[in-house]
PDB file of N, CA and C in Angstrom:
ATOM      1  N   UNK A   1       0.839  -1.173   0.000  1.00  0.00           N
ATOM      2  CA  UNK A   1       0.000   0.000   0.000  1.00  0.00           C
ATOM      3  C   UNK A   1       0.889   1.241   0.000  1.00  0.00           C
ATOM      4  N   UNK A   2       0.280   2.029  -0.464  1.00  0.00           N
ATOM      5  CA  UNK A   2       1.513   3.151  -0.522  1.00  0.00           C
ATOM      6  C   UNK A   2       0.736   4.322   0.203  1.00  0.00           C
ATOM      7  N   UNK A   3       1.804   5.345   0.758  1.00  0.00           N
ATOM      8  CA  UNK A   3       1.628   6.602   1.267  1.00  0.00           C
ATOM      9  C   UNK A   3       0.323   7.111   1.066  1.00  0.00           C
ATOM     10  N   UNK A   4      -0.228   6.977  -0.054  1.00  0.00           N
ATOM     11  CA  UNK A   4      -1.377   8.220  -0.243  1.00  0.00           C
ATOM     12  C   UNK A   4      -2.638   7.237   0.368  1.00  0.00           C
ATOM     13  N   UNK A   5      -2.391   5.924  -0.044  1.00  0.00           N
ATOM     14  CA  UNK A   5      -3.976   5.217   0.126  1.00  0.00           C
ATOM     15  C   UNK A   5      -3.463   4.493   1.492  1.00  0.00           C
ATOM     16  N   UNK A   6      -2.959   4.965   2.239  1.00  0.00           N
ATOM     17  CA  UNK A   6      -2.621   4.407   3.963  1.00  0.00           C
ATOM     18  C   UNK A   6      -3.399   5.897   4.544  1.00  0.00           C
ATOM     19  N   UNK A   7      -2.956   6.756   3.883  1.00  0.00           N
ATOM     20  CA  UNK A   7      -3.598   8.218   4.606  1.00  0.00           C
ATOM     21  C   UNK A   7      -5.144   8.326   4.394  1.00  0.00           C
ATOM     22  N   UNK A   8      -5.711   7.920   3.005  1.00  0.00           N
ATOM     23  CA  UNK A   8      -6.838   7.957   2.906  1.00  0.00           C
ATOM     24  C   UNK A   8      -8.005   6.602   3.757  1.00  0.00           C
ATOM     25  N   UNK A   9      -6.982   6.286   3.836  1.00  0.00           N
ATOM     26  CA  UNK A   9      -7.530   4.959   4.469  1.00  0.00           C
ATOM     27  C   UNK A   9      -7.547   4.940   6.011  1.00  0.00           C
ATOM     28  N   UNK A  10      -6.918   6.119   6.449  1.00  0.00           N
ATOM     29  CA  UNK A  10      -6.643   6.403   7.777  1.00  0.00           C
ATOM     30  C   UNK A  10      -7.690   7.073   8.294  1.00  0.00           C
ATOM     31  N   UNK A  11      -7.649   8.403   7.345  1.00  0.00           N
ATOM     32  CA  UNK A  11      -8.651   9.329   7.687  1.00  0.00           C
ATOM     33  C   UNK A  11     -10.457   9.112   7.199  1.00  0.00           C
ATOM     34  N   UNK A  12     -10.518   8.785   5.924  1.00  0.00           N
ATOM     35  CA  UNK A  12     -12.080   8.058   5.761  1.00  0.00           C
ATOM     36  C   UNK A  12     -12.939   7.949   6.641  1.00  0.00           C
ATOM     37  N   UNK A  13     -12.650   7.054   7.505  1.00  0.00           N
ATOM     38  CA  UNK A  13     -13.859   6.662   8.101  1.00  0.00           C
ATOM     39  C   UNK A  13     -14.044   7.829   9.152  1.00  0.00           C
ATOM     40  N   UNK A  14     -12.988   8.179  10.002  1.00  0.00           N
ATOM     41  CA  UNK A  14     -12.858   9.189  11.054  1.00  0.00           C
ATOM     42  C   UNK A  14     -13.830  10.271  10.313  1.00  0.00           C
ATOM     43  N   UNK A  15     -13.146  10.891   9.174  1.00  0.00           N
ATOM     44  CA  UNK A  15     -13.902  12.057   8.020  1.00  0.00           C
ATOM     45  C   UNK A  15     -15.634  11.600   7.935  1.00  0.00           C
ATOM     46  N   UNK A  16     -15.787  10.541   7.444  1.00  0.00           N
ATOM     47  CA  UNK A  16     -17.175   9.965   7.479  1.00  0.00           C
ATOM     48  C   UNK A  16     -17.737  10.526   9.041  1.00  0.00           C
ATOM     49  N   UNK A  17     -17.159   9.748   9.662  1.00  0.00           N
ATOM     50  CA  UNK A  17     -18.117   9.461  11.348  1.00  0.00           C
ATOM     51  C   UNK A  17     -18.311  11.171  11.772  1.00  0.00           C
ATOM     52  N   UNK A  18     -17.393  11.664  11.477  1.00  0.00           N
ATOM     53  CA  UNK A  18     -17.690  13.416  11.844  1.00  0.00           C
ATOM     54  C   UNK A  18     -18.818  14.391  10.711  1.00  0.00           C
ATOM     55  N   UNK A  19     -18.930  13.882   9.281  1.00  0.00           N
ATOM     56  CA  UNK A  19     -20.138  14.099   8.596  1.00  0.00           C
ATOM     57  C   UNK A  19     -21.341  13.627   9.307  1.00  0.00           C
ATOM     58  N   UNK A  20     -21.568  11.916   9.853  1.00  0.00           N
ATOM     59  CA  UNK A  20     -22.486  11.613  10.301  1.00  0.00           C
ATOM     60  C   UNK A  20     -23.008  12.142  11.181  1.00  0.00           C
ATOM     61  N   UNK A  21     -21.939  12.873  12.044  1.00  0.00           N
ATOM     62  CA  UNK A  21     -22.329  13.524  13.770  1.00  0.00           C
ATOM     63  C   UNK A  21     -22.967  14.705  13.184  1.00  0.00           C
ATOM     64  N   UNK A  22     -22.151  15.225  12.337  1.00  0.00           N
ATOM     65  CA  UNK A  22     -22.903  16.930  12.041  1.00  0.00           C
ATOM     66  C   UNK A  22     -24.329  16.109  11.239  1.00  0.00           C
ATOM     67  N   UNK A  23     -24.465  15.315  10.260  1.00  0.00           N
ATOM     68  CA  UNK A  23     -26.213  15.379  10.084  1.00  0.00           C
ATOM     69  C   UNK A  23     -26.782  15.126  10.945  1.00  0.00           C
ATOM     70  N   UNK A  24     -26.508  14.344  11.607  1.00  0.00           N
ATOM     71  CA  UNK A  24     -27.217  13.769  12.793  1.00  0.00           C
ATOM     72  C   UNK A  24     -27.935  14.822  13.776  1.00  0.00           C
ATOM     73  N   UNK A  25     -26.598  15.605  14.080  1.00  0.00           N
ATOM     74  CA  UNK A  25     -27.116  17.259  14.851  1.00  0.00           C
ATOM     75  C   UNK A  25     -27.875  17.972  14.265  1.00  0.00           C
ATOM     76  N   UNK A  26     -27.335  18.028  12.747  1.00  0.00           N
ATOM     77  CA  UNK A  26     -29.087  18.638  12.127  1.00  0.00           C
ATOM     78  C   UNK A  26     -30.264  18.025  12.579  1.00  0.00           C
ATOM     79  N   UNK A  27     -30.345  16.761  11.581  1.00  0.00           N
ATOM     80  CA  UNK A  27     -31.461  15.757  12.102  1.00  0.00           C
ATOM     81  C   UNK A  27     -32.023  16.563  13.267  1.00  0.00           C
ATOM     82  N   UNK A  28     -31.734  16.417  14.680  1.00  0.00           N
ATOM     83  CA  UNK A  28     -32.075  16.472  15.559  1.00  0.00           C
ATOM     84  C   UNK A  28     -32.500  18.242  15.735  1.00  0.00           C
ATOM     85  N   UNK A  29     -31.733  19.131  15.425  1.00  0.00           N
ATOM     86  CA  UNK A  29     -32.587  20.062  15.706  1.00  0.00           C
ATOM     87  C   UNK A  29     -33.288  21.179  14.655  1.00  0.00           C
ATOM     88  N   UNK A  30     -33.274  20.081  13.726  1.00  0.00           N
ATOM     89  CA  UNK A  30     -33.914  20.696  12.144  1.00  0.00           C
ATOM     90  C   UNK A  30     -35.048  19.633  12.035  1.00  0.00           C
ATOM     91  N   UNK A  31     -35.367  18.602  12.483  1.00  0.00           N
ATOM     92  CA  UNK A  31     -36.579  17.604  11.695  1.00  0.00           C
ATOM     93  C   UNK A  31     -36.810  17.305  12.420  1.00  0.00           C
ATOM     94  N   UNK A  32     -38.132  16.541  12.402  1.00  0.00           N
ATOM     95  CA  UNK A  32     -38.478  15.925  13.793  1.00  0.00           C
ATOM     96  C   UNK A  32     -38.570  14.309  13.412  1.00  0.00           C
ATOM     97  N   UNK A  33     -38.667  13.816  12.086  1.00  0.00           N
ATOM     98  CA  UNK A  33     -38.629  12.547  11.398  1.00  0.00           C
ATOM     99  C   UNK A  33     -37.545  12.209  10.401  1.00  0.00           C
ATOM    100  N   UNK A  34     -37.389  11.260  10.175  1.00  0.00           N
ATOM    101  CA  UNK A  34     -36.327  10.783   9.396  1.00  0.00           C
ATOM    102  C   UNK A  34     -36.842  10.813   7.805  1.00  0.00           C
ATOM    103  N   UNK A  35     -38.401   9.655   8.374  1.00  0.00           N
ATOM    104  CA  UNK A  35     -39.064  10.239   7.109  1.00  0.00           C
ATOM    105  C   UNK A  35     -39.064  11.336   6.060  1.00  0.00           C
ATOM    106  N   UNK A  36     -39.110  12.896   6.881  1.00  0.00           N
ATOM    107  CA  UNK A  36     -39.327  13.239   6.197  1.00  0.00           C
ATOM    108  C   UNK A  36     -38.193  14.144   5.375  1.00  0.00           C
ATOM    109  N   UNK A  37     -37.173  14.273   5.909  1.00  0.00           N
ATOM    110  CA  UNK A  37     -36.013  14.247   5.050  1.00  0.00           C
ATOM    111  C   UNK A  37     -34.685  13.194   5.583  1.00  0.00           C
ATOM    112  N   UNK A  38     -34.815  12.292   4.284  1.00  0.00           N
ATOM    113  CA  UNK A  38     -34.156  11.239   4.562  1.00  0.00           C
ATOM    114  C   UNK A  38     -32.281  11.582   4.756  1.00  0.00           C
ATOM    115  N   UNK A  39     -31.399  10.810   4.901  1.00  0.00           N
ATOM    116  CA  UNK A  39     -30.068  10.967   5.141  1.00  0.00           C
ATOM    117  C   UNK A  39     -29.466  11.231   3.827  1.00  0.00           C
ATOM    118  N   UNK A  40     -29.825  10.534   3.115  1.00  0.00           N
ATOM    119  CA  UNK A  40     -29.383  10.856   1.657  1.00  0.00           C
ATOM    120  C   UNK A  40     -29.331  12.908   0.905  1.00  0.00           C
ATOM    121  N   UNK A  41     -30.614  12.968   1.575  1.00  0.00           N
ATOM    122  CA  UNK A  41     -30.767  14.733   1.576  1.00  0.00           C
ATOM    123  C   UNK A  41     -30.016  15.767   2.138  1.00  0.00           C
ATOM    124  N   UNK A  42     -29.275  14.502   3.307  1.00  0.00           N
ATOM    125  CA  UNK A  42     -28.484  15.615   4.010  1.00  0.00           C
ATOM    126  C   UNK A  42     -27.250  16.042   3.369  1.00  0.00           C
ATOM    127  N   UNK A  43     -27.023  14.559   2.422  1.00  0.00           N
ATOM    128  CA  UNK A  43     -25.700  14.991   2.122  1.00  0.00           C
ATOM    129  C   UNK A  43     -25.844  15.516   0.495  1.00  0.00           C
ATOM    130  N   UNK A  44     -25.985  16.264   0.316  1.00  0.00           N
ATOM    131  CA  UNK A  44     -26.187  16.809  -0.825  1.00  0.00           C
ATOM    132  C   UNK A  44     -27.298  16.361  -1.705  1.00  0.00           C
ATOM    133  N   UNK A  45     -27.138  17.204  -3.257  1.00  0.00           N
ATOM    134  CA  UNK A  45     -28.213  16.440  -3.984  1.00  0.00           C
ATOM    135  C   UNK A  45     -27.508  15.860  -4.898  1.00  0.00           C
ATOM    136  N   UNK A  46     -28.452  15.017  -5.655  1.00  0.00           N
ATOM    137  CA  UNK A  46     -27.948  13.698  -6.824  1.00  0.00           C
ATOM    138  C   UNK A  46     -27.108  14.277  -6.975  1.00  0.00           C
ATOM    139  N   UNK A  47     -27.054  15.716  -7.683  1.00  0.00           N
ATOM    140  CA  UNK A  47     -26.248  16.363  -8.746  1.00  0.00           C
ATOM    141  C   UNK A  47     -24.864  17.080  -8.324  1.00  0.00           C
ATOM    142  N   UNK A  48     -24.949  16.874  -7.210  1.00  0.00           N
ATOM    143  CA  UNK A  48     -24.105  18.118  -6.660  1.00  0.00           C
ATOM    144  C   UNK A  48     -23.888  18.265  -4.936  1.00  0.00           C
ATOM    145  N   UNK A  49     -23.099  19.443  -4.402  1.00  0.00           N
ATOM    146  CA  UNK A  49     -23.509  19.271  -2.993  1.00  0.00           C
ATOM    147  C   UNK A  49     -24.434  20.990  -2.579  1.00  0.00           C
ATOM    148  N   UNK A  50     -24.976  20.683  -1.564  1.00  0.00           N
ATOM    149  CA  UNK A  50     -25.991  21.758  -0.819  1.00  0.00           C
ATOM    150  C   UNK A  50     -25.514  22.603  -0.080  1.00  0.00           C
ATOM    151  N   UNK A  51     -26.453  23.708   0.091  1.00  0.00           N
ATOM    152  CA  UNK A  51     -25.418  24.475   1.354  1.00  0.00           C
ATOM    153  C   UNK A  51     -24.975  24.044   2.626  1.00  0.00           C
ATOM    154  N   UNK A  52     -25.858  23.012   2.727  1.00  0.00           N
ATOM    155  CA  UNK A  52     -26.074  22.202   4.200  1.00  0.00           C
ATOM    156  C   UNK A  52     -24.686  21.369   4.207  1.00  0.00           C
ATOM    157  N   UNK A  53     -24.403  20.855   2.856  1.00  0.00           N
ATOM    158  CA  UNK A  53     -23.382  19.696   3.206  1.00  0.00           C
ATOM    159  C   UNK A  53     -22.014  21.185   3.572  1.00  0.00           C
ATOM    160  N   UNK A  54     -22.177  21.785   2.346  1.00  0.00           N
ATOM    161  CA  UNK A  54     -20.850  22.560   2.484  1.00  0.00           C
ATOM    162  C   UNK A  54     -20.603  23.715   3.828  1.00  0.00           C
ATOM    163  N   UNK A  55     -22.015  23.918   4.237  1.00  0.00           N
ATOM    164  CA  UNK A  55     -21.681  24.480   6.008  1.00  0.00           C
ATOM    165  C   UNK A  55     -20.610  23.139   6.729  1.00  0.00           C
ATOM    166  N   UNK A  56     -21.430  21.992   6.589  1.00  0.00           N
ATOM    167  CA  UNK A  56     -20.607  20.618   7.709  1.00  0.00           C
ATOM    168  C   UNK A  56     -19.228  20.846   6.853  1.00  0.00           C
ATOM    169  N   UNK A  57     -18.767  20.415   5.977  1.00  0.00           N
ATOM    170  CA  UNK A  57     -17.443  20.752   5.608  1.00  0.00           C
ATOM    171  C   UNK A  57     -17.239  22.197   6.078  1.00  0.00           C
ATOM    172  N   UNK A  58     -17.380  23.237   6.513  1.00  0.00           N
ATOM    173  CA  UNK A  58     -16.760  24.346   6.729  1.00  0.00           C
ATOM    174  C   UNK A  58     -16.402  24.289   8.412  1.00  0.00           C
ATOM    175  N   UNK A  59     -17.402  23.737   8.807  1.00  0.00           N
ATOM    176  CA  UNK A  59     -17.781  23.119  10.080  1.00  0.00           C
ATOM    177  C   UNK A  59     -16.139  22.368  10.308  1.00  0.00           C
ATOM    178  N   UNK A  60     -15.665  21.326   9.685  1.00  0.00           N
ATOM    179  CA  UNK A  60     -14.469  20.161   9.632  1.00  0.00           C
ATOM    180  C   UNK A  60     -13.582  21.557   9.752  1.00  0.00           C
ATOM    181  N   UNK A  61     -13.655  21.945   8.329  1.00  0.00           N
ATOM    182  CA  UNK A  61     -12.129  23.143   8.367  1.00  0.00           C
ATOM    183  C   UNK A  61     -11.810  24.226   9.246  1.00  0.00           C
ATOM    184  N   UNK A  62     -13.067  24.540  10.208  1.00  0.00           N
ATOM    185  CA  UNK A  62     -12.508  25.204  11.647  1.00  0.00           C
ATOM    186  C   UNK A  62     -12.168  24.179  12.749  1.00  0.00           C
ATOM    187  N   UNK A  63     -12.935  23.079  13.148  1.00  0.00           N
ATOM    188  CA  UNK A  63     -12.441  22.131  13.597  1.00  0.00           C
ATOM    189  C   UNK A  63     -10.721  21.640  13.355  1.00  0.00           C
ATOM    190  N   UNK A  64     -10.709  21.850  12.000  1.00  0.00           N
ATOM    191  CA  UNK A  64      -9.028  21.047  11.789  1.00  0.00           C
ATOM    192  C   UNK A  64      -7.786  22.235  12.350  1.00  0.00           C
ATOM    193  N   UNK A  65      -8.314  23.427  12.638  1.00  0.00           N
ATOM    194  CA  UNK A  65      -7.244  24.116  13.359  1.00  0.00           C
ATOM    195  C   UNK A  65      -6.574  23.705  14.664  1.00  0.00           C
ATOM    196  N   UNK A  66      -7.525  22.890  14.855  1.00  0.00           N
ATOM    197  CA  UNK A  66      -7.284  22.096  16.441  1.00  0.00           C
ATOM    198  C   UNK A  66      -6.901  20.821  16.282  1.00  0.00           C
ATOM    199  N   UNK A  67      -6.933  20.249  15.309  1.00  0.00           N
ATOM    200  CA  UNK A  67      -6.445  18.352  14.764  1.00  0.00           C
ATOM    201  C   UNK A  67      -5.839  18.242  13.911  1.00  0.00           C
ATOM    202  N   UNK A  68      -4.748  17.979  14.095  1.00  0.00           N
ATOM    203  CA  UNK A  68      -3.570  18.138  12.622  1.00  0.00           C
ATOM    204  C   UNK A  68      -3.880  16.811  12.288  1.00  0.00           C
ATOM    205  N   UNK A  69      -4.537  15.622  12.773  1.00  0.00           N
ATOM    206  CA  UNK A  69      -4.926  14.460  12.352  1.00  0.00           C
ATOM    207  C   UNK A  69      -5.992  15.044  10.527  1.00  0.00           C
ATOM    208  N   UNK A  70      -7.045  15.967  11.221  1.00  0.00           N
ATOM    209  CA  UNK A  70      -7.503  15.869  10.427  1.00  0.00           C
ATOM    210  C   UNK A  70      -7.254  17.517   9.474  1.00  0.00           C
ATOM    211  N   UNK A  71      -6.512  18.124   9.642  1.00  0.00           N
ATOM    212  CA  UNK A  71      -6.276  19.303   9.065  1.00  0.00           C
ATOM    213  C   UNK A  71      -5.348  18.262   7.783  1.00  0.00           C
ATOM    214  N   UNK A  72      -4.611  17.452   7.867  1.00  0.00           N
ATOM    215  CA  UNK A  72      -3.667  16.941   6.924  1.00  0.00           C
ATOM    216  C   UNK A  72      -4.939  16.108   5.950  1.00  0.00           C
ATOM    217  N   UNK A  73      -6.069  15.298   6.506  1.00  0.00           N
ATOM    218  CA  UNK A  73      -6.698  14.453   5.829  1.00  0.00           C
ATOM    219  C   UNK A  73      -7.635  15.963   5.126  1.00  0.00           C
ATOM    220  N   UNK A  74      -7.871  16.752   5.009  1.00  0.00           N
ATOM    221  CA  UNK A  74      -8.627  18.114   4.232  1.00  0.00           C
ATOM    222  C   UNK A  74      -7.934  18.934   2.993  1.00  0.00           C
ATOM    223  N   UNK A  75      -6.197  18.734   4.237  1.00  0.00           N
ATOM    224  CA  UNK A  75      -4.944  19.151   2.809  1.00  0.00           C
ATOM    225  C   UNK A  75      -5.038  18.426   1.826  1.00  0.00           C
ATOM    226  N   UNK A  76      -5.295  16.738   2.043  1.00  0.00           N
ATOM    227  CA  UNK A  76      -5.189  15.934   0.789  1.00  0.00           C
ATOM    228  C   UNK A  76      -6.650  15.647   0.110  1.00  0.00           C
ATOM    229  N   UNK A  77      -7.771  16.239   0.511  1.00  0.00           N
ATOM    230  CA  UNK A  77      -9.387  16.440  -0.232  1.00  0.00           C
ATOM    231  C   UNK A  77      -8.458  17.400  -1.132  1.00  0.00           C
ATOM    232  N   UNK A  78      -8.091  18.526  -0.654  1.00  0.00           N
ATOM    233  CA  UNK A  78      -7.734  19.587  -1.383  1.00  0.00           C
ATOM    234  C   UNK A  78      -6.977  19.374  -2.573  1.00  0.00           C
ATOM    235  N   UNK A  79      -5.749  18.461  -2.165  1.00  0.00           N
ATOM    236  CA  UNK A  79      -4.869  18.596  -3.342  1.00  0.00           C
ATOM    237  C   UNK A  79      -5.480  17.701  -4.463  1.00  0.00           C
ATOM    238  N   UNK A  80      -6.637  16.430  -3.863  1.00  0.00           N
ATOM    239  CA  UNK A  80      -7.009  15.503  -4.822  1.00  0.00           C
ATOM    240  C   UNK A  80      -8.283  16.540  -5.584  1.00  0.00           C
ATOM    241  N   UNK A  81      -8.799  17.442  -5.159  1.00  0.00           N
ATOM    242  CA  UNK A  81     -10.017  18.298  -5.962  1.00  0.00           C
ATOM    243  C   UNK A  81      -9.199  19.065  -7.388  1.00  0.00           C
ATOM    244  N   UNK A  82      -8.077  19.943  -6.696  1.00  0.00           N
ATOM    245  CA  UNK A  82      -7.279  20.315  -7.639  1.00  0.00           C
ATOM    246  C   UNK A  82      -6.547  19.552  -8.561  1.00  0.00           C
ATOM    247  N   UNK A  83      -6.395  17.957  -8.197  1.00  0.00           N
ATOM    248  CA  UNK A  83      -5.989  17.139  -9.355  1.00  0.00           C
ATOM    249  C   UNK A  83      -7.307  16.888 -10.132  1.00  0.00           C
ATOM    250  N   UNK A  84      -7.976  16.732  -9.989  1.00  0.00           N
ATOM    251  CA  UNK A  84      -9.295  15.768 -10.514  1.00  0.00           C
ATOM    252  C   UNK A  84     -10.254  17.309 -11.097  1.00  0.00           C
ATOM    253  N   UNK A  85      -9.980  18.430 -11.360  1.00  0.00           N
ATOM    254  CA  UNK A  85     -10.418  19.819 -11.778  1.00  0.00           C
ATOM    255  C   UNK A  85     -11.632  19.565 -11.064  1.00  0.00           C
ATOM    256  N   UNK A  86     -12.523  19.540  -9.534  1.00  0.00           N
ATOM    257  CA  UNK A  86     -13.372  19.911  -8.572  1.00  0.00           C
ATOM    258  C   UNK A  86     -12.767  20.579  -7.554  1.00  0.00           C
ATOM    259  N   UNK A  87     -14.312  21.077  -6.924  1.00  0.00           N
ATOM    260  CA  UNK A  87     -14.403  21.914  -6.315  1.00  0.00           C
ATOM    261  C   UNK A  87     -14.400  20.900  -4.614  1.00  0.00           C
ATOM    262  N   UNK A  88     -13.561  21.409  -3.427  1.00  0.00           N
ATOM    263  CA  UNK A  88     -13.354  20.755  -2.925  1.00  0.00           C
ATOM    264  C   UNK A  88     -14.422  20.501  -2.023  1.00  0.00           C
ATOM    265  N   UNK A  89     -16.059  20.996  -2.021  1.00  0.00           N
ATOM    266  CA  UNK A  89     -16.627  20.464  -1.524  1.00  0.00           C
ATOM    267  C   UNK A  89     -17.437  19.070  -2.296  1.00  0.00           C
ATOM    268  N   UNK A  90     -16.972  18.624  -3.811  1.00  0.00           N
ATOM    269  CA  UNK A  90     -17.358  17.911  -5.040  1.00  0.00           C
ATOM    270  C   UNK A  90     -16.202  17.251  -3.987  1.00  0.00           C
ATOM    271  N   UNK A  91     -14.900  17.237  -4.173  1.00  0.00           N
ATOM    272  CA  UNK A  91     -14.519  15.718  -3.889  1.00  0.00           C
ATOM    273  C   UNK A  91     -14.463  15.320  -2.040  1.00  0.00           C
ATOM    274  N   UNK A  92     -14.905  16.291  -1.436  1.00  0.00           N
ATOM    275  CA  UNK A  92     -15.783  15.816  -0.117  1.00  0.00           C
ATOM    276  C   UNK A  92     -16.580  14.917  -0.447  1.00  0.00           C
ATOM    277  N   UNK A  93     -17.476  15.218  -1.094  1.00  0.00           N
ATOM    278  CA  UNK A  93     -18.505  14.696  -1.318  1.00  0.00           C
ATOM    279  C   UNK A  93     -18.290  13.030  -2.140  1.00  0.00           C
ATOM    280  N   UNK A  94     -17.443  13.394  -3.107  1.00  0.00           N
ATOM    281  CA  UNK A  94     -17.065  12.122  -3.753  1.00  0.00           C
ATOM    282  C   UNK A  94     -16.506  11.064  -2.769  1.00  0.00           C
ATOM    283  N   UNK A  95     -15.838  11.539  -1.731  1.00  0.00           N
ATOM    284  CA  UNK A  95     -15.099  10.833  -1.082  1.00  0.00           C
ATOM    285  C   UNK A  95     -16.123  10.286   0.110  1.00  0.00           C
ATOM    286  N   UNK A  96     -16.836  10.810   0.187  1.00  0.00           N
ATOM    287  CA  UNK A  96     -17.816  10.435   1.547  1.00  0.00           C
ATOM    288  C   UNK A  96     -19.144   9.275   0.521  1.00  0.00           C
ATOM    289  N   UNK A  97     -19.369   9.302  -0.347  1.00  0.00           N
ATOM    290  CA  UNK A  97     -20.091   8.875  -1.088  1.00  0.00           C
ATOM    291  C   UNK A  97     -19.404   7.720  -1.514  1.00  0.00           C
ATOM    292  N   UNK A  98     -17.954   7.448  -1.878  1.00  0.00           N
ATOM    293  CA  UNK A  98     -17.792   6.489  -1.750  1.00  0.00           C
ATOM    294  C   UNK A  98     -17.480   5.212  -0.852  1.00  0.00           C
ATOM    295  N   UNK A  99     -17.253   5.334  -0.171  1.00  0.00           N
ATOM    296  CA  UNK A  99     -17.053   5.270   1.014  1.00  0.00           C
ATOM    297  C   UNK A  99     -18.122   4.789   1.867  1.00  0.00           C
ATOM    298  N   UNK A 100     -19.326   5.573   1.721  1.00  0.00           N
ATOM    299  CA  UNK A 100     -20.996   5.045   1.859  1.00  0.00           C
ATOM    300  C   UNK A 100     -20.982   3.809   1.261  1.00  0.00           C
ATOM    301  N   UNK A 101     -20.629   3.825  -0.255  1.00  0.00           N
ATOM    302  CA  UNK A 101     -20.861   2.409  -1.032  1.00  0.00           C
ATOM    303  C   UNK A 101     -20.030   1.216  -0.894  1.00  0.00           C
ATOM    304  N   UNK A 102     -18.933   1.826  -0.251  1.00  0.00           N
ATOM    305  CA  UNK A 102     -18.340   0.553   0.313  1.00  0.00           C
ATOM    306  C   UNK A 102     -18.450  -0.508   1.217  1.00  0.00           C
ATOM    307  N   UNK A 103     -19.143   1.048   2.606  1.00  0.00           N
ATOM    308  CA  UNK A 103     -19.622   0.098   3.447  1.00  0.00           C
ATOM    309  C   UNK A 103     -20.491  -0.817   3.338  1.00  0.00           C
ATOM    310  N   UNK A 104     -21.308  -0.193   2.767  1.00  0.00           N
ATOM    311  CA  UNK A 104     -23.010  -0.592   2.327  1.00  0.00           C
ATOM    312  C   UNK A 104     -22.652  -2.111   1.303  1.00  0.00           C
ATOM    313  N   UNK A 105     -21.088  -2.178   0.792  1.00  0.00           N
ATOM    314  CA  UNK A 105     -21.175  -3.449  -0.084  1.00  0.00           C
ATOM    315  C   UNK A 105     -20.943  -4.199   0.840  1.00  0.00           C
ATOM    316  N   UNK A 106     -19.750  -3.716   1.848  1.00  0.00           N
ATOM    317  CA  UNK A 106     -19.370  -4.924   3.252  1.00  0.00           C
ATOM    318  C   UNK A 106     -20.927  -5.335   3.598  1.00  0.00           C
ATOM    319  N   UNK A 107     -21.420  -3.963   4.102  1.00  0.00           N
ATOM    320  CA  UNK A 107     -22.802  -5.074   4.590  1.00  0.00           C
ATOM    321  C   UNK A 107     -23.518  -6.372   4.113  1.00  0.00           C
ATOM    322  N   UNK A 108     -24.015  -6.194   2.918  1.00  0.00           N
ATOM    323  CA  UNK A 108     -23.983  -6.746   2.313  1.00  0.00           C
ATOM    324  C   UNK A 108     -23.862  -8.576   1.971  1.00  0.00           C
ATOM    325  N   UNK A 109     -22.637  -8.318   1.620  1.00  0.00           N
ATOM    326  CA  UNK A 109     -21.590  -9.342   1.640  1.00  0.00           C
ATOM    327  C   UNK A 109     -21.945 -10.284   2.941  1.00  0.00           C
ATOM    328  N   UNK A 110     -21.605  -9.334   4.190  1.00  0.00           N
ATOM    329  CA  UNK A 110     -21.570  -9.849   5.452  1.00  0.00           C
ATOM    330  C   UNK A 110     -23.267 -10.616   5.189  1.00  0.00           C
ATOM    331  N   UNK A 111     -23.858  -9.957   5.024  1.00  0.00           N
ATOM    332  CA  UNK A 111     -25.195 -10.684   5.406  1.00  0.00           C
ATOM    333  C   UNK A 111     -25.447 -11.863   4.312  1.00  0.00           C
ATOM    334  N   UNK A 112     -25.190 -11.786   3.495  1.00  0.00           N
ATOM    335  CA  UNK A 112     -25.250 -12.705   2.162  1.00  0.00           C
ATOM    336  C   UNK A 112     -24.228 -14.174   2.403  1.00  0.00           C
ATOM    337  N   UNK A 113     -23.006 -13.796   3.464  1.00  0.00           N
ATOM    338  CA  UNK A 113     -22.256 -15.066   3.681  1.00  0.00           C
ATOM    339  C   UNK A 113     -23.005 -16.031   4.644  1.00  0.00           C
ATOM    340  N   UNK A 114     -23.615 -14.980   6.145  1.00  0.00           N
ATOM    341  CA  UNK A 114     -24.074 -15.387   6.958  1.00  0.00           C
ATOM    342  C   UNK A 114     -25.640 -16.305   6.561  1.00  0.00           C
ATOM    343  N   UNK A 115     -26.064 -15.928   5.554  1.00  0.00           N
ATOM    344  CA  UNK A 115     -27.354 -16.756   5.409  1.00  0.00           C
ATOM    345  C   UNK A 115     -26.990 -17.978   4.592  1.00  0.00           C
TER     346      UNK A 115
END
């Protein structure tokens, strides 16, 4: 494994679990049901990301003044947006989205061996 995908692989899920906390805090004092705006809404739309997602990312980048853990995992969103010509709340987003689909394949899997 090399340098870049040990770091991404470091920070991911940590990056994930701190998106989840900030919808979650919405959730809770923006909706009163899940129903009625689902998780998928929180994090942007099909097409693109929302103001909502890109407040929680702005949310991370004052946070990372205090966590060089994760101020370094934001440097490298950054440098991978500027490789890939996006905008670095696009490869937030790419990166949290994939990442969703990964887990969601482990699940999966897991349940598909177990039966």
């Amino acid at each position: 494994m090399n340098a870049v995908t040990e770091l991404f692989n470091s920070i991911s899920p940590r990056f994930v679990n701190i998106i989840y906390t900030n919808c979650q805090h919405c959730l809770n004092h923006q909706v009163k049901s899940l129903l009625r705006y689902p998780i998928s809404e929180m994090l942007g739309t099909k097409d693109g990301v929302d103001e909502q997602f890109m407040g929680i990312i702005d949310d991370l980048v004052v946070m990372a003044e205090n966590d060089s853990e994760l101020a370094e995992g934001l440097r490298w969103i950054d440098a991978q947006s500027q490789k890939n010509g996006v905008t670095f709340y696009e490869m937030a987003m790419m990166i949290l989205r994939k990442h969703m689909a990964e887990r969601r394949a482990k699940e999966w899997l897991k349940n598909k061996l177990s039966q």
